[in-house]
PDB file of N, CA and C in Angstrom:
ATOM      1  N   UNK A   1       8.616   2.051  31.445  1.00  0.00           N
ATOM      2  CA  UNK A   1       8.098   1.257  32.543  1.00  0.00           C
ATOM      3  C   UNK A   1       6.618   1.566  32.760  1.00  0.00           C
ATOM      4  N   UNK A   2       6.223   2.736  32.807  1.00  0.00           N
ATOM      5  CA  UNK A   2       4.677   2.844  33.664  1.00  0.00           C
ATOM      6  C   UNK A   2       4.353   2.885  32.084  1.00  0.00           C
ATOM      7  N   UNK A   3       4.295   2.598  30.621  1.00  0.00           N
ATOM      8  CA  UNK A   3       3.773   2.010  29.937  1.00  0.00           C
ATOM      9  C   UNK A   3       3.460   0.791  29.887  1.00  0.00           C
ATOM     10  N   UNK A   4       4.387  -0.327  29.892  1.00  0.00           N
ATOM     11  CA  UNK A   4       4.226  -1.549  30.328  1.00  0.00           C
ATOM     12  C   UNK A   4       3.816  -1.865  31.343  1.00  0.00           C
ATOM     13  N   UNK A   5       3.307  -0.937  32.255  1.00  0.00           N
ATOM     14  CA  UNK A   5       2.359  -0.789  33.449  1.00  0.00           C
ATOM     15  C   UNK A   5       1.068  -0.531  32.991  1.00  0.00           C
ATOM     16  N   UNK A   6       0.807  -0.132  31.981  1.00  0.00           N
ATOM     17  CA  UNK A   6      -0.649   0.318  31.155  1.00  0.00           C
ATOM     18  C   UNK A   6      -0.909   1.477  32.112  1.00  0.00           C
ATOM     19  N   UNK A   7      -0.106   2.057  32.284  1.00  0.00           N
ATOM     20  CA  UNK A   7      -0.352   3.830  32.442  1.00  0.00           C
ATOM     21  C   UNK A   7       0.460   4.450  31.539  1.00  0.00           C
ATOM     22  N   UNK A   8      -0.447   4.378  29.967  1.00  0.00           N
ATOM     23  CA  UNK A   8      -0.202   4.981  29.104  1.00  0.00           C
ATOM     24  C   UNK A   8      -0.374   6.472  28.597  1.00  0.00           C
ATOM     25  N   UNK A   9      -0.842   6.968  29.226  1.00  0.00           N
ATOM     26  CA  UNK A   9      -0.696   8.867  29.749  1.00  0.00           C
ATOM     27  C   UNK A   9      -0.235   9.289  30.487  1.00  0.00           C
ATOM     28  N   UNK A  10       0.339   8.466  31.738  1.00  0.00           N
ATOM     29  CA  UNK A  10       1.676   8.902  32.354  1.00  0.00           C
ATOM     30  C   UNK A  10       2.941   8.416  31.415  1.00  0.00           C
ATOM     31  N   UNK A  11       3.093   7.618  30.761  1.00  0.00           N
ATOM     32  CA  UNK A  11       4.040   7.731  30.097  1.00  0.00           C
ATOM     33  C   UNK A  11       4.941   8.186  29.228  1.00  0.00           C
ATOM     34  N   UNK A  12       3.120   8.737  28.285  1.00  0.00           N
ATOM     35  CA  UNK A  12       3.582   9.776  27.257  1.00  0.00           C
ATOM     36  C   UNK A  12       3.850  10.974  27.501  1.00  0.00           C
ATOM     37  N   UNK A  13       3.210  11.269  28.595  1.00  0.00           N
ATOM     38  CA  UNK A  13       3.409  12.865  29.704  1.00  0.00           C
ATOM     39  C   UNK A  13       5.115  12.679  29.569  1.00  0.00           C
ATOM     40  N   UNK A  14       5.852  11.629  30.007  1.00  0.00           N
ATOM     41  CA  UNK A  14       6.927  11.677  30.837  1.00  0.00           C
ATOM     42  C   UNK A  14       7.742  11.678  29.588  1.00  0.00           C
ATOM     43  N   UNK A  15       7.874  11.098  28.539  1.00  0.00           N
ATOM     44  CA  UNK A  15       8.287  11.060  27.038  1.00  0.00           C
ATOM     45  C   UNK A  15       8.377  12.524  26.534  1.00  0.00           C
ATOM     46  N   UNK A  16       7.041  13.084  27.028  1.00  0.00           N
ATOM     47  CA  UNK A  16       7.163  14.288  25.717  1.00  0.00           C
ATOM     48  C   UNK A  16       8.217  15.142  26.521  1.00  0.00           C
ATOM     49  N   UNK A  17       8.783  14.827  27.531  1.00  0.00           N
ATOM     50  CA  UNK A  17       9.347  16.081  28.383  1.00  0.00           C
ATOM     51  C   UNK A  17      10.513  16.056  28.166  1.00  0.00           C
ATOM     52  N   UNK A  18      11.092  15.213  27.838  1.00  0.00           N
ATOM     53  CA  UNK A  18      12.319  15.014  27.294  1.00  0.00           C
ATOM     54  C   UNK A  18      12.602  15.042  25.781  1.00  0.00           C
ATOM     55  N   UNK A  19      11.211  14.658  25.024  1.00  0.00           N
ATOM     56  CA  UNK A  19      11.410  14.367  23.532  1.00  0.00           C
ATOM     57  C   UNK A  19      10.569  14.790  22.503  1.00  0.00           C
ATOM     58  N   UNK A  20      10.499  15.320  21.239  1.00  0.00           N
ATOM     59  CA  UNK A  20       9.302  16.178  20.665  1.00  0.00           C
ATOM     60  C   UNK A  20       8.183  14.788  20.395  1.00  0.00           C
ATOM     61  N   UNK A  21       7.247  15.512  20.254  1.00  0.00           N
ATOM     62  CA  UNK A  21       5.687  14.775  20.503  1.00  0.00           C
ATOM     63  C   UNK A  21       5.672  13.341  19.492  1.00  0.00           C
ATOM     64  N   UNK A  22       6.403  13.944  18.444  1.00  0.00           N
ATOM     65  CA  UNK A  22       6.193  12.583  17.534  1.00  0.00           C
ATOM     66  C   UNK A  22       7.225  11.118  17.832  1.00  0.00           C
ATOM     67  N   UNK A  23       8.318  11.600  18.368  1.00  0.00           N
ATOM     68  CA  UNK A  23       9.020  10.940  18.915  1.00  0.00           C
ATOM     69  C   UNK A  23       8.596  10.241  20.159  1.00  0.00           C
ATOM     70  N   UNK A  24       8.002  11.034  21.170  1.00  0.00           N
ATOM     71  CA  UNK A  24       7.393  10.340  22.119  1.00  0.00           C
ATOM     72  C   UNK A  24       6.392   9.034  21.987  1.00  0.00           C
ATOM     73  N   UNK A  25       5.402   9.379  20.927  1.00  0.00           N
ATOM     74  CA  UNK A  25       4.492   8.403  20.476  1.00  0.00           C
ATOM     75  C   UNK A  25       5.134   7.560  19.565  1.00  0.00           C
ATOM     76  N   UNK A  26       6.006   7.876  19.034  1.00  0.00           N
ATOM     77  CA  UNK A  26       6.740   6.247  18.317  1.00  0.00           C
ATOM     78  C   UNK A  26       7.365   5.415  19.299  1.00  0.00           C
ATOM     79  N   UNK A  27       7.813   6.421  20.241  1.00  0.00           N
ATOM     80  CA  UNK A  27       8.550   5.013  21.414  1.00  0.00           C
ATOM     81  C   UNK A  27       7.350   4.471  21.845  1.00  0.00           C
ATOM     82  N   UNK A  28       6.462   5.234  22.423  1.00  0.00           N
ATOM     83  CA  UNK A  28       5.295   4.738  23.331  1.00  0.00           C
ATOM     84  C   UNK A  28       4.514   3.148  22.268  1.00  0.00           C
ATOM     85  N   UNK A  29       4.612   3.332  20.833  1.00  0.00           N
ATOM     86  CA  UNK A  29       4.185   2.721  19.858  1.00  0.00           C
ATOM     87  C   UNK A  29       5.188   1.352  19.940  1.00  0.00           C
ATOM     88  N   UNK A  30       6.100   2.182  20.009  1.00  0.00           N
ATOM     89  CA  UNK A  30       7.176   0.543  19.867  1.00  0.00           C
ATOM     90  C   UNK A  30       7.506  -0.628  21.596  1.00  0.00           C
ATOM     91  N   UNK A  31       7.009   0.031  22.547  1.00  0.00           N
ATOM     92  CA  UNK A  31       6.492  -0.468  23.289  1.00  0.00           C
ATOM     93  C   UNK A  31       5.523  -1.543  23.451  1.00  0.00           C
ATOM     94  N   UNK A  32       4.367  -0.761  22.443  1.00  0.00           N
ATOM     95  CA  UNK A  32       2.950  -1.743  22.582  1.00  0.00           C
ATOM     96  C   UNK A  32       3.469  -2.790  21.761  1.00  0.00           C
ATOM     97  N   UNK A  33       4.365  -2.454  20.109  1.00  0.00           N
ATOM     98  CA  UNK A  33       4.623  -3.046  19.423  1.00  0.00           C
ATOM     99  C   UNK A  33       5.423  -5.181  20.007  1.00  0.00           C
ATOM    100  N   UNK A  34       6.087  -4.396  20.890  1.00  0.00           N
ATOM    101  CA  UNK A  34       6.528  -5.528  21.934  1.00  0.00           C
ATOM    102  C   UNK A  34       6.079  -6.111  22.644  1.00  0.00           C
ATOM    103  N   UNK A  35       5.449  -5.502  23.115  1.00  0.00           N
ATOM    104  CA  UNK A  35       4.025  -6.453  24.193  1.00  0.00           C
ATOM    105  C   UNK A  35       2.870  -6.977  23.547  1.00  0.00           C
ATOM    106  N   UNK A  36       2.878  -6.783  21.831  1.00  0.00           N
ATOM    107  CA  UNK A  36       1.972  -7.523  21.034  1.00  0.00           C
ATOM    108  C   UNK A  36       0.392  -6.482  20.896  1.00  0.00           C
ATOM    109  N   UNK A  37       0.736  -5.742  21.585  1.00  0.00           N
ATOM    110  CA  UNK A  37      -0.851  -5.025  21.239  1.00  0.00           C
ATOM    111  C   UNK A  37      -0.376  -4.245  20.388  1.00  0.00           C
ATOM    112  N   UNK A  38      -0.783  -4.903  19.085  1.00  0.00           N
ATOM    113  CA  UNK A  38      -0.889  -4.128  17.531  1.00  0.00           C
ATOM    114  C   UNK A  38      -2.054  -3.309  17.683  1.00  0.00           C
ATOM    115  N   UNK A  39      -2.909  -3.077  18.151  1.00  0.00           N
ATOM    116  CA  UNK A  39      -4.106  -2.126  17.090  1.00  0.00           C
ATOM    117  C   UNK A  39      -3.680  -0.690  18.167  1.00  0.00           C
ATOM    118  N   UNK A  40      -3.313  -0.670  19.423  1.00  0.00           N
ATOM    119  CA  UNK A  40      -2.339   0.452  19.705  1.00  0.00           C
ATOM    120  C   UNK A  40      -1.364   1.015  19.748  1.00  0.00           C
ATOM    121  N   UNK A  41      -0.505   0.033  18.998  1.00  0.00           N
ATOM    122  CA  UNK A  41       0.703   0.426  18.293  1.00  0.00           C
ATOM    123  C   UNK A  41       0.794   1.028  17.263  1.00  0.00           C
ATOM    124  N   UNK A  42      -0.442   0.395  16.257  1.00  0.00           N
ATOM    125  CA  UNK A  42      -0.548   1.042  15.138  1.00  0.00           C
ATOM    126  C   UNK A  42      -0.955   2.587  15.202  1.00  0.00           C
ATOM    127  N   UNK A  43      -2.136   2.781  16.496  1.00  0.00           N
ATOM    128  CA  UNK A  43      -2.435   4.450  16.535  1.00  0.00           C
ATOM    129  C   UNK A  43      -0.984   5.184  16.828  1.00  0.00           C
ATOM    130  N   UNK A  44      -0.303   4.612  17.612  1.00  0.00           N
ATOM    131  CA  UNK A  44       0.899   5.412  18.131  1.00  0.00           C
ATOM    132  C   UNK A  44       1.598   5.887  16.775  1.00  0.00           C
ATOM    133  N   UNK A  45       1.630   4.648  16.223  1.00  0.00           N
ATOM    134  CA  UNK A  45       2.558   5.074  14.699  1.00  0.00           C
ATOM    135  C   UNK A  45       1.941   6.094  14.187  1.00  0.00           C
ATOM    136  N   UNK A  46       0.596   6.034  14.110  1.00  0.00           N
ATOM    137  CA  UNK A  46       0.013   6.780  12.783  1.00  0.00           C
ATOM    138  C   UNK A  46       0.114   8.003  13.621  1.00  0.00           C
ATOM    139  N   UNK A  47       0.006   8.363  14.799  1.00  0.00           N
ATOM    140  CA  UNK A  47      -0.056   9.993  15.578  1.00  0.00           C
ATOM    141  C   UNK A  47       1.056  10.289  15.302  1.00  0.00           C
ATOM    142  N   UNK A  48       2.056   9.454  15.463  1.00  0.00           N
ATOM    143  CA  UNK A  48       3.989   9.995  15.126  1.00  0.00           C
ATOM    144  C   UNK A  48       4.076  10.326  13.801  1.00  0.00           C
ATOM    145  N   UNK A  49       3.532   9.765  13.278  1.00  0.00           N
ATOM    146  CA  UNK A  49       3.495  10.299  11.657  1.00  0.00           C
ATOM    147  C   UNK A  49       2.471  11.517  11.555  1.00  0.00           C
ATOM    148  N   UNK A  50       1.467  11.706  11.958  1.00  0.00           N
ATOM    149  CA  UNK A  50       0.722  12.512  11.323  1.00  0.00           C
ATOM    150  C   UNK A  50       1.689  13.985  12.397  1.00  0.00           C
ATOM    151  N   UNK A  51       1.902  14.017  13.454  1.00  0.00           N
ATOM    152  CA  UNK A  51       2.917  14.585  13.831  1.00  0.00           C
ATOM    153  C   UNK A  51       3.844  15.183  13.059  1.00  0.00           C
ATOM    154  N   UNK A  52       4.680  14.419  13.081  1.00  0.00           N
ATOM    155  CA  UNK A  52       6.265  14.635  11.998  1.00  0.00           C
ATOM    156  C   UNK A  52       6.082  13.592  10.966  1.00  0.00           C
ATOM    157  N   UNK A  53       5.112  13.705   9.204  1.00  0.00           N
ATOM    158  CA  UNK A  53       5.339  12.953   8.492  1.00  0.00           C
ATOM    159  C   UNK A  53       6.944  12.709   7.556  1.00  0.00           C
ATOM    160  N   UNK A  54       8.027  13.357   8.445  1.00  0.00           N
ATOM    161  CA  UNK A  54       8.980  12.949   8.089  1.00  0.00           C
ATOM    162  C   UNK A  54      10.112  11.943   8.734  1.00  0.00           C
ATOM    163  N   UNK A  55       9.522  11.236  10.032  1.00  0.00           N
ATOM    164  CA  UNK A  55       9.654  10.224  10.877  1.00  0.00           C
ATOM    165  C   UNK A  55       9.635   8.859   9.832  1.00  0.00           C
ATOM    166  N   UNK A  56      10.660   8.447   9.183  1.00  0.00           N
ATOM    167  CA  UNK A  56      10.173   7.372   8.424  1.00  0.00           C
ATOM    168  C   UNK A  56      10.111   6.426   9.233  1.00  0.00           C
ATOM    169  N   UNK A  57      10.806   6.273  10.405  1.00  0.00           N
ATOM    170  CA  UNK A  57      10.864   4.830  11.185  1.00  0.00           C
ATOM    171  C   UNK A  57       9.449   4.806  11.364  1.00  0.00           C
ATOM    172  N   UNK A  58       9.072   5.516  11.857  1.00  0.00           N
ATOM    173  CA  UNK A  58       7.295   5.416  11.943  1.00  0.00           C
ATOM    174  C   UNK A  58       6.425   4.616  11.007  1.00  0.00           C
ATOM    175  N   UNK A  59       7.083   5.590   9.783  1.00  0.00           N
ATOM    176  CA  UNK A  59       6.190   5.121   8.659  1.00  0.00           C
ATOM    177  C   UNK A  59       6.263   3.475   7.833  1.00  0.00           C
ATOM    178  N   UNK A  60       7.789   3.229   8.716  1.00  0.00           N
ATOM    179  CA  UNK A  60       8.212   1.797   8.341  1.00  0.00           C
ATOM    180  C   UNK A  60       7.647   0.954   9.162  1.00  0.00           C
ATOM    181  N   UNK A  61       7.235   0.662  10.471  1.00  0.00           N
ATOM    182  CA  UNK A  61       7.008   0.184  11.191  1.00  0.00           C
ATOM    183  C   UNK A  61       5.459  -0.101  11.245  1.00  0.00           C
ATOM    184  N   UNK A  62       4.348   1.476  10.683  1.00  0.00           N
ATOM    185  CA  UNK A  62       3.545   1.245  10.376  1.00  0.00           C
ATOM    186  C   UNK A  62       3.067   0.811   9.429  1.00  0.00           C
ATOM    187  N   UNK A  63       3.971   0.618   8.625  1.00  0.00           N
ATOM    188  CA  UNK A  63       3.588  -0.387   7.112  1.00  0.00           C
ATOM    189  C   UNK A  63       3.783  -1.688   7.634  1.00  0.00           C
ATOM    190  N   UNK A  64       4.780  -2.171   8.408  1.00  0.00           N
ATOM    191  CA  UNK A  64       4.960  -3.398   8.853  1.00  0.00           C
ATOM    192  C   UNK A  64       3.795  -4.298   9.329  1.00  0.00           C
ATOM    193  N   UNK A  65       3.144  -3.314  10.218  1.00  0.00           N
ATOM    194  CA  UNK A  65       1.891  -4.146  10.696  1.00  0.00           C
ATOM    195  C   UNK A  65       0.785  -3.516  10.237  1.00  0.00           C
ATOM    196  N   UNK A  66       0.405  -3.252   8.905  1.00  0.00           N
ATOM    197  CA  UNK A  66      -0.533  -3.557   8.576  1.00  0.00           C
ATOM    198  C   UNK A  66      -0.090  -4.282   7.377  1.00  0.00           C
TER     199      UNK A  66
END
């Protein structure tokens, strides 16, 4: 919710507390991914990956849109 609010650092704050960091930024990613803002979806992906490069959903998703 307070992502799709574009309070996108309260969100990820609230993500990582429950979930490890790379995970947090792929949801936060698949969020933007839905609301159409690709070029911050794509950072989300690529931080979840460079994170945990063993996240393939990441790495699938970020192949997708580019």
């Amino acid at each position: 919710m307070l992502a799709r609010q574009g309070r996108s650092g309260e969100a990820l704050r609230q993500l990582q507390t429950v979930l490890p960091p790379a995970k947090a930024h792929y949801d936060l990613a698949s969020v933007y991914e839905i609301q159409g803002r690709k070029p911050e979806a794509r950072a989300e992906y690529q931080k979840a990956v460079e994170l945990d490069p063993q996240l393939d959903d990441a790495k699938a998703r970020l192949a997708a849109l580019n």
